[in-house]
Protein backbone atom coordinates (compact mmCIF):
# COMPACT_ATOMS: atom_id res chain seq x y z
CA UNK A 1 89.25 111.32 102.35
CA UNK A 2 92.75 110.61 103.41
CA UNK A 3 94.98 107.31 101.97
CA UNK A 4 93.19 105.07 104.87
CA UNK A 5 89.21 105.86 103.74
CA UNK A 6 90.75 104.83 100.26
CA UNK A 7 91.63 101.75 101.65
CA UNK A 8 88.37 101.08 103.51
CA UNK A 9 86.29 102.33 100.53
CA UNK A 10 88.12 99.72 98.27
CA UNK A 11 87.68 96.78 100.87
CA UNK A 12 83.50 98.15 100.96
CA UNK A 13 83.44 97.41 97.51
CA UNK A 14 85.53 94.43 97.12
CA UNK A 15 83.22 93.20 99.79
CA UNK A 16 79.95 93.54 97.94
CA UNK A 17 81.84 92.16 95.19
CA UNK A 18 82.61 88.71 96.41
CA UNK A 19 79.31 88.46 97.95
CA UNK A 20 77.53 89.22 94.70
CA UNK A 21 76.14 92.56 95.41
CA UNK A 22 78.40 94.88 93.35
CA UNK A 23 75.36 96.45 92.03
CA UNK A 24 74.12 98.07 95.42
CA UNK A 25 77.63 100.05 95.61
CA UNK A 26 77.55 101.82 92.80
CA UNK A 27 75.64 104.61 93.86
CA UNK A 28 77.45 105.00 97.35
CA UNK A 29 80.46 104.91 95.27
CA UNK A 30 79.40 107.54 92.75
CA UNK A 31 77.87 110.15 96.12
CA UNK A 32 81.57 109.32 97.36
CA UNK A 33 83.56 110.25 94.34
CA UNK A 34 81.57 113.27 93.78
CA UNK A 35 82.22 114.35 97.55
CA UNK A 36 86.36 113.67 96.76
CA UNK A 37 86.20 115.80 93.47
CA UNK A 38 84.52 118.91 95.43
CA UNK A 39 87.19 118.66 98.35
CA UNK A 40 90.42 118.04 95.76
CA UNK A 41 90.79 114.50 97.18
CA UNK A 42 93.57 113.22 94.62
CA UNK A 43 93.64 110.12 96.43
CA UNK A 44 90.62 109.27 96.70
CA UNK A 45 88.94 110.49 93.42
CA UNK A 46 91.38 107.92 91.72
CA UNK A 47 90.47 104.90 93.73
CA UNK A 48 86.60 105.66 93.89
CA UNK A 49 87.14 105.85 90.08
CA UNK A 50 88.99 102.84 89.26
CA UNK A 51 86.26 100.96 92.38
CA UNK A 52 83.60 102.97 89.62
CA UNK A 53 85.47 101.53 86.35
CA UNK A 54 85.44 98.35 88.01
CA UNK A 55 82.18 97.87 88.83
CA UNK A 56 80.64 99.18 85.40
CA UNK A 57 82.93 96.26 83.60
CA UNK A 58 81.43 93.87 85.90
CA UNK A 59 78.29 94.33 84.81
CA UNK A 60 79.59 94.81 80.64
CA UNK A 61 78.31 98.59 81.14
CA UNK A 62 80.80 99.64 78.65
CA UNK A 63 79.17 102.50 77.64
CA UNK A 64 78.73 104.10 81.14
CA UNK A 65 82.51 103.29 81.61
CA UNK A 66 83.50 104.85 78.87
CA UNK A 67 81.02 108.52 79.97
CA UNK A 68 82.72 108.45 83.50
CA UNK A 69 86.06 108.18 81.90
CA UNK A 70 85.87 110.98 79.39
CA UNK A 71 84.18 113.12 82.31
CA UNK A 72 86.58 113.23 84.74
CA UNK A 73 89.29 113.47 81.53
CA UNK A 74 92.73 111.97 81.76
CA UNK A 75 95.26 113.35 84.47
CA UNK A 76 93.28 115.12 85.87
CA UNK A 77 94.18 114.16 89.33
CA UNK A 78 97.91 113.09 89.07
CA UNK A 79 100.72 115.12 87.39
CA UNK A 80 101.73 114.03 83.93
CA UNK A 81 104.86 111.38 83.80
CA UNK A 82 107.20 112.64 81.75
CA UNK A 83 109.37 110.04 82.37
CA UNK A 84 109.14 106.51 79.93
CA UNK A 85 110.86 103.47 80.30
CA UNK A 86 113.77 104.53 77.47
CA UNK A 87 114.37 107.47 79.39
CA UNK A 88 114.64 105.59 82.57
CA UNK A 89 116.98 102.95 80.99
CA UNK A 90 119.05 105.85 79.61
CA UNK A 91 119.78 107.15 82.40
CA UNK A 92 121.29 104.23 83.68
């Protein structure tokens, strides 16, 4: 899944979401970000799981958030920024 299926994949679900039927996507969403983590999609492994975040707040599925989240770990799919705002300032 390149940058553009991202895109599409986030209007899908923003669809169902304004029409009321968030609920129906989260198992596409979950077959899709399962498919992005076996081919090393960066891209879309982040989008699918923020679409996935998302749509378990929604619904006050904390817990569930909170399982995904500790799953796929933190940075796992983009490089650690070593950079922070003082060190940006600093440098100029």
């Amino acid at each position: 899944m390149d940058a553009l299926a991202a895109r599409v994949v986030f209007y899908y679900s923003l669809a169902h979401e304004r029409f009321g039927t968030l609920a129906e996507v989260r198992a596409p969403l979950l077959a899709l970000h399962r498919t992005a983590a076996l081919r090393f999609d960066e891209i879309g492994q982040e989008t699918i799981l923020n679409l996935l975040l998302r749509n378990y707040l929604h619904y006050n599925l904390y817990d569930q958030a909170e399982k995904l989240r500790s799953k796929v770990g933190p940075g796992r799919c983009c490089p650690p920024r070593h950079h922070t705002i003082h060190d940006a300032a600093s440098i100029l």
